[in-house]
C-alpha atoms as a PDB file:
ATOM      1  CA  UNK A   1     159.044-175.708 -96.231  1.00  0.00           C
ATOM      2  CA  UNK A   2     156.825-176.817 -93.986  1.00  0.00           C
ATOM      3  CA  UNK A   3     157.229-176.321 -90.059  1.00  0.00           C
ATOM      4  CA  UNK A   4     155.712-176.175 -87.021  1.00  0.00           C
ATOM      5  CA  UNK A   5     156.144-174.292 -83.916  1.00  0.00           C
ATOM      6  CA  UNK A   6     155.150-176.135 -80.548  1.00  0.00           C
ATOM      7  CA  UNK A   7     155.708-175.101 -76.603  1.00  0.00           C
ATOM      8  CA  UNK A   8     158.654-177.824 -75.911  1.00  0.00           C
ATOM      9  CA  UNK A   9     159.021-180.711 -74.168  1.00  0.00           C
ATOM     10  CA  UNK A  10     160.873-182.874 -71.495  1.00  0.00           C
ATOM     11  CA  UNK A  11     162.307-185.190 -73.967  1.00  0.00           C
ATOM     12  CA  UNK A  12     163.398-181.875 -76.098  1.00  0.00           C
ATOM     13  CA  UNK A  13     166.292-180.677 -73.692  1.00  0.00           C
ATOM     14  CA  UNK A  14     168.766-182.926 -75.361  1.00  0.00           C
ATOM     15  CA  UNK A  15     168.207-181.553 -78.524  1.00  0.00           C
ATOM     16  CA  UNK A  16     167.920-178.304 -77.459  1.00  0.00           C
ATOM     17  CA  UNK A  17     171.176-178.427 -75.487  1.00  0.00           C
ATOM     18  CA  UNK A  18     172.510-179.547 -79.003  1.00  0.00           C
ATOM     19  CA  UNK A  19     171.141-176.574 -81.044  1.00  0.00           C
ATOM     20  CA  UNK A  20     172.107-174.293 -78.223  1.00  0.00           C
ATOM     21  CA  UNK A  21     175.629-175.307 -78.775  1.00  0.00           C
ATOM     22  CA  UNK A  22     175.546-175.325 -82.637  1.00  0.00           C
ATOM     23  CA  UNK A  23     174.188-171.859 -82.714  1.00  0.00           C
ATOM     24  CA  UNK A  24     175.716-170.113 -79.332  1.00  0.00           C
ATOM     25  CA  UNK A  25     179.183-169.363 -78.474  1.00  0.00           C
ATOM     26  CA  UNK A  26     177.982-169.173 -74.766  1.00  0.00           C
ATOM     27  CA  UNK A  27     175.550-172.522 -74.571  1.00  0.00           C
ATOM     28  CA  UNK A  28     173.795-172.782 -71.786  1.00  0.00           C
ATOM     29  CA  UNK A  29     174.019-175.937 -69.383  1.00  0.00           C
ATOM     30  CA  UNK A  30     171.557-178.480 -68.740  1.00  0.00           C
ATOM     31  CA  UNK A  31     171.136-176.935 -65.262  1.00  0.00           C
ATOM     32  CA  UNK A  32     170.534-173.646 -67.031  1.00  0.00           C
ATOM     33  CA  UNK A  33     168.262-175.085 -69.544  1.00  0.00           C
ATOM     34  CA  UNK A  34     166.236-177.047 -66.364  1.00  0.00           C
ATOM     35  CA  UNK A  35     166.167-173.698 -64.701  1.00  0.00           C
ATOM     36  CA  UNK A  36     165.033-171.815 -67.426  1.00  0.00           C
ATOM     37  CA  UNK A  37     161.853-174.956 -68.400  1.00  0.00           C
ATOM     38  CA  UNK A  38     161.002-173.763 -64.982  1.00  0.00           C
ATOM     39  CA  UNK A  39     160.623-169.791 -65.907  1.00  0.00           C
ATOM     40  CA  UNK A  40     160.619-169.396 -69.671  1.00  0.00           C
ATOM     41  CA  UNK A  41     158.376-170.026 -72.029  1.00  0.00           C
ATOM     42  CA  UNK A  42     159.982-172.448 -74.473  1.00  0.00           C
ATOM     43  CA  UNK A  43     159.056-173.383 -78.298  1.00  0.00           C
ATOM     44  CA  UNK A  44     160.521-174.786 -80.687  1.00  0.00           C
ATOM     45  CA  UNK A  45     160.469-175.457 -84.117  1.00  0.00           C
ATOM     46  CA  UNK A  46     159.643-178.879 -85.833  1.00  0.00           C
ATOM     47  CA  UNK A  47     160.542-179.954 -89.110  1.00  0.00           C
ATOM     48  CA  UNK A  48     158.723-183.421 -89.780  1.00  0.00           C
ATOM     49  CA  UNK A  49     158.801-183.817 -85.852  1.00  0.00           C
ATOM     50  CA  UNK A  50     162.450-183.368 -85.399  1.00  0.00           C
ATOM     51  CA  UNK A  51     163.321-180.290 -83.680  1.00  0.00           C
ATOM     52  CA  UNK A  52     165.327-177.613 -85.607  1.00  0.00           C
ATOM     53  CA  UNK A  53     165.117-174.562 -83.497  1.00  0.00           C
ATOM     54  CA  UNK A  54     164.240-172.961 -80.452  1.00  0.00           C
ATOM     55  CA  UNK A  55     162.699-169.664 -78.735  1.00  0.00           C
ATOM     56  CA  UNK A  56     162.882-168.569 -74.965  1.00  0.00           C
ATOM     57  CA  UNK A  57     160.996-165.984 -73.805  1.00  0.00           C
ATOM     58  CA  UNK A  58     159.217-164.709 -70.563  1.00  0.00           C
ATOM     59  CA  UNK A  59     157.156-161.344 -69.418  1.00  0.00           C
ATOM     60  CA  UNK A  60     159.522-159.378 -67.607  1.00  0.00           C
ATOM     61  CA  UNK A  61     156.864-157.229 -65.829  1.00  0.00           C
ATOM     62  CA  UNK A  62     159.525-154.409 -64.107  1.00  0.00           C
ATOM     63  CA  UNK A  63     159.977-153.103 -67.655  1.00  0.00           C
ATOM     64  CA  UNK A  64     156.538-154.503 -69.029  1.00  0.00           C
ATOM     65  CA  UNK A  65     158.751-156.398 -72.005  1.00  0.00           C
ATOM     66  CA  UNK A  66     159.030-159.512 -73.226  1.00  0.00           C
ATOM     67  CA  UNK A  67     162.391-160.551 -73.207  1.00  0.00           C
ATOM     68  CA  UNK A  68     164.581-163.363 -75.426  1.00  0.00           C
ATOM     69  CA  UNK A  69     167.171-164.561 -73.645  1.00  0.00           C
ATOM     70  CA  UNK A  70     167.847-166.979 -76.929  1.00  0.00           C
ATOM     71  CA  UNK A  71     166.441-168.075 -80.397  1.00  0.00           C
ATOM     72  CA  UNK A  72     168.002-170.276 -83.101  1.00  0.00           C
ATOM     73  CA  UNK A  73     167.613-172.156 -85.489  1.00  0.00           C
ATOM     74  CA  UNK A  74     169.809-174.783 -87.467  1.00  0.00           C
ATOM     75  CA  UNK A  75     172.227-172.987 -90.015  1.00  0.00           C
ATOM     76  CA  UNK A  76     170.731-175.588 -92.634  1.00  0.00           C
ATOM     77  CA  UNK A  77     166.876-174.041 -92.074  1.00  0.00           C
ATOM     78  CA  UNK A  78     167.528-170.247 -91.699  1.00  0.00           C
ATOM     79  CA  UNK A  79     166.387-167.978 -94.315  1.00  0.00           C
ATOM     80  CA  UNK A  80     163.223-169.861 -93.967  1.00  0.00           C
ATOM     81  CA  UNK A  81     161.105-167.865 -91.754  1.00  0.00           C
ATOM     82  CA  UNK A  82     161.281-169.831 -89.159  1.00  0.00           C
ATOM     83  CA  UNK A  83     163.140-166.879 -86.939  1.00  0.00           C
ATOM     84  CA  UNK A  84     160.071-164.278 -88.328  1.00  0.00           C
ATOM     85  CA  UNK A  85     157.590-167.226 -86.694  1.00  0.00           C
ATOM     86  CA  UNK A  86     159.104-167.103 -83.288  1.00  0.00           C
ATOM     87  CA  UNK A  87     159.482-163.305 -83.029  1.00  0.00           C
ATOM     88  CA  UNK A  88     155.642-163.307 -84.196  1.00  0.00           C
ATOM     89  CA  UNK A  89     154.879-165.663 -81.928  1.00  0.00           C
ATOM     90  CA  UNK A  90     156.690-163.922 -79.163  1.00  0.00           C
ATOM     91  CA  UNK A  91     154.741-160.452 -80.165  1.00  0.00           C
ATOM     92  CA  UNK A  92     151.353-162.574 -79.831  1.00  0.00           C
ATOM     93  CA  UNK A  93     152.381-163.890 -75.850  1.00  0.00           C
ATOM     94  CA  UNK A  94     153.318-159.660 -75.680  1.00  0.00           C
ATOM     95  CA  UNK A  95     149.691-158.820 -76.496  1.00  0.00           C
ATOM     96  CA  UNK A  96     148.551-161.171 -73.993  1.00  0.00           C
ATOM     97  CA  UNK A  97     150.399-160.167 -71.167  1.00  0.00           C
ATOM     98  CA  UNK A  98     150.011-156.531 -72.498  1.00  0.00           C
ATOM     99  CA  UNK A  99     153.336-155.561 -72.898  1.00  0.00           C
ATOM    100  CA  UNK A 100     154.548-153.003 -74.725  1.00  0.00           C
ATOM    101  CA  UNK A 101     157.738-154.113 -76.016  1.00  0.00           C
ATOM    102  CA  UNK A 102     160.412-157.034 -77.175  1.00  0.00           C
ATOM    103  CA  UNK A 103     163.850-156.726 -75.990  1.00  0.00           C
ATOM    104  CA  UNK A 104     166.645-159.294 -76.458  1.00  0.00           C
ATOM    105  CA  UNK A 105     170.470-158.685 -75.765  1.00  0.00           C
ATOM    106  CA  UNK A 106     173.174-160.232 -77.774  1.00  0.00           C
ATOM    107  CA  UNK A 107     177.358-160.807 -77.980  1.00  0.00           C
ATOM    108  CA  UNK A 108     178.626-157.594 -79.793  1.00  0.00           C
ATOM    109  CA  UNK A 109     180.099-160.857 -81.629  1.00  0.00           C
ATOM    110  CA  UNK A 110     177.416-161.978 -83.554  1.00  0.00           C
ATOM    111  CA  UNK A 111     176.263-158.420 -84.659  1.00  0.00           C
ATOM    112  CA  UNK A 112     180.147-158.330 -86.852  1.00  0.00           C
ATOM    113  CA  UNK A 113     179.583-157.969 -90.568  1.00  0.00           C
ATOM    114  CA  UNK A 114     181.248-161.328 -91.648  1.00  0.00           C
ATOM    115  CA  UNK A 115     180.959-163.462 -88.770  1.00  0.00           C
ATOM    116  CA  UNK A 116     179.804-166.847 -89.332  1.00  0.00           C
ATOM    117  CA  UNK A 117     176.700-165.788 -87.407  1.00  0.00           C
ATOM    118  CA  UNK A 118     175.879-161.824 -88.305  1.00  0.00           C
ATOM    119  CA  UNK A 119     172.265-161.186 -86.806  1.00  0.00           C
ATOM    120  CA  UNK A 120     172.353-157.204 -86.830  1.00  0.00           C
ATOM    121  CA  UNK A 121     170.933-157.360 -90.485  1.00  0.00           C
ATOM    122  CA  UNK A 122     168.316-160.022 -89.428  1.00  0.00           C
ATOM    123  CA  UNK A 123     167.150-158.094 -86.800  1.00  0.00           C
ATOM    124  CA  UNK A 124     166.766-154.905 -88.267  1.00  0.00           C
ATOM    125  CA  UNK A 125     164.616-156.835 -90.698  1.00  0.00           C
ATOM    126  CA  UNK A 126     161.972-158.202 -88.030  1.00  0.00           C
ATOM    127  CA  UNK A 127     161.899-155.093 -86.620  1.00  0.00           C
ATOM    128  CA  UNK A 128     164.005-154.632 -83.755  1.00  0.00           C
ATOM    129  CA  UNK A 129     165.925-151.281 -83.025  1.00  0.00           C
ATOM    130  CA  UNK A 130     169.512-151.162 -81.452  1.00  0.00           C
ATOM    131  CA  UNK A 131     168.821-149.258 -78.088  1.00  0.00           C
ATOM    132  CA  UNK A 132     171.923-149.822 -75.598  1.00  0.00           C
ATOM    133  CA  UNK A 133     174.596-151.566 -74.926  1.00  0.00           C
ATOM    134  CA  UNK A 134     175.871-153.392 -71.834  1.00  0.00           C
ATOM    135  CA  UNK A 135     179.330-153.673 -70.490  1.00  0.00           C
ATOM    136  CA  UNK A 136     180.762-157.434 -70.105  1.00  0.00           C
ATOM    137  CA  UNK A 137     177.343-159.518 -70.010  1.00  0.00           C
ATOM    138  CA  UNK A 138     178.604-162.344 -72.092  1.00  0.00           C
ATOM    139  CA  UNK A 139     181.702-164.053 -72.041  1.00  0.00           C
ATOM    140  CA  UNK A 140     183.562-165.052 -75.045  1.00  0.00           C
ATOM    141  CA  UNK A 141     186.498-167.435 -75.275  1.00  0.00           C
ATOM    142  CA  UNK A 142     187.454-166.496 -71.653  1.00  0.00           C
ATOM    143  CA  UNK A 143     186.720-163.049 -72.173  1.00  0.00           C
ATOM    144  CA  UNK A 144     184.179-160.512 -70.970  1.00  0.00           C
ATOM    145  CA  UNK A 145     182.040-159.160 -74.520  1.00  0.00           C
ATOM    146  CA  UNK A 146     179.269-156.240 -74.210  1.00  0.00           C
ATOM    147  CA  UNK A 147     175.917-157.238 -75.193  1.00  0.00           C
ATOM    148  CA  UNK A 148     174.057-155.093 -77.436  1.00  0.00           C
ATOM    149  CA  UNK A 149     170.397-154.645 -76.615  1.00  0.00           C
ATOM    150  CA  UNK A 150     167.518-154.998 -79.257  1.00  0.00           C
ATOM    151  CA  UNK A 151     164.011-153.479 -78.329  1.00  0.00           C
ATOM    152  CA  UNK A 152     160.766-154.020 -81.136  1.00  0.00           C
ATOM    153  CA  UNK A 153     158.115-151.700 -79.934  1.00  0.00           C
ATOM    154  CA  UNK A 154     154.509-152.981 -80.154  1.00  0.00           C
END
């Protein structure tokens, strides 16, 4: 298959609004996506120029990480390596703002063995490590869900 991986544009957040929401129980807003064009690092992943998935990432320098709030990808292009891609590129911004580490959090939800979408496999894959786990980050269907924290040293 072939793809490419680009930093995103303006005329990208309505697509990426719509992936967030296929791929996220807890999508993020278009004031939440403005916000975060203004302090994430975006890509996203082209498939014969239409978008098909999405990274966010930034340096957070208080734990000298780089954290992903979010990546996705279309359910019809996973298993692709387009998910391997991102976390590779995210390890290459790492080494150039020297940080030691990647960290994401996720919905205990989506770490279920049988859920439509079960990442803890995935993850273990690319190399990331269950660490922690955070009371009530996320909220799912009305409720408060723990997040589960995911740390790949480098």
């Amino acid at each position: 298959m072939i793809f490419n991986i680009r930093e995103a544009w303006a005329t990208d957040q309505v697509r990426l609004i719509d992936i967030d929401i296929k791929c996220f129980d807890a999508a993020w807003s278009p004031d939440a996506w403005a916000l975060a064009s203004g302090n994430y690092v975006i890509k996203v992943a082209t498939f014969y120029g239409t978008v098909i998935g999405f990274e966010t990432f930034f340096h957070a320098k208080d734990h000298n990480s780089v954290f992903i709030p979010k990546l996705g990808v279309l359910p019809a292009y996973r298993r692709k390596g387009i998910g391997r891609s991102f976390v590779k590129d995210a390890i290459e911004f790492a080494g150039q703002v020297k940080a030691t580490r990647l960290e994401t959090l996720l919905p205990e939800s989506m770490l279920r063995p049988g859920e439509p979408v079960f990442c803890g496999e995935w993850m273990n894959k690319v190399g990331f490590k269950a660490t922690g786990i955070e009371k009530d980050v996320f909220v799912a269907m009305g409720q408060p869900e723990d997040g589960i924290r995911f740390t790949l040293s480098l």
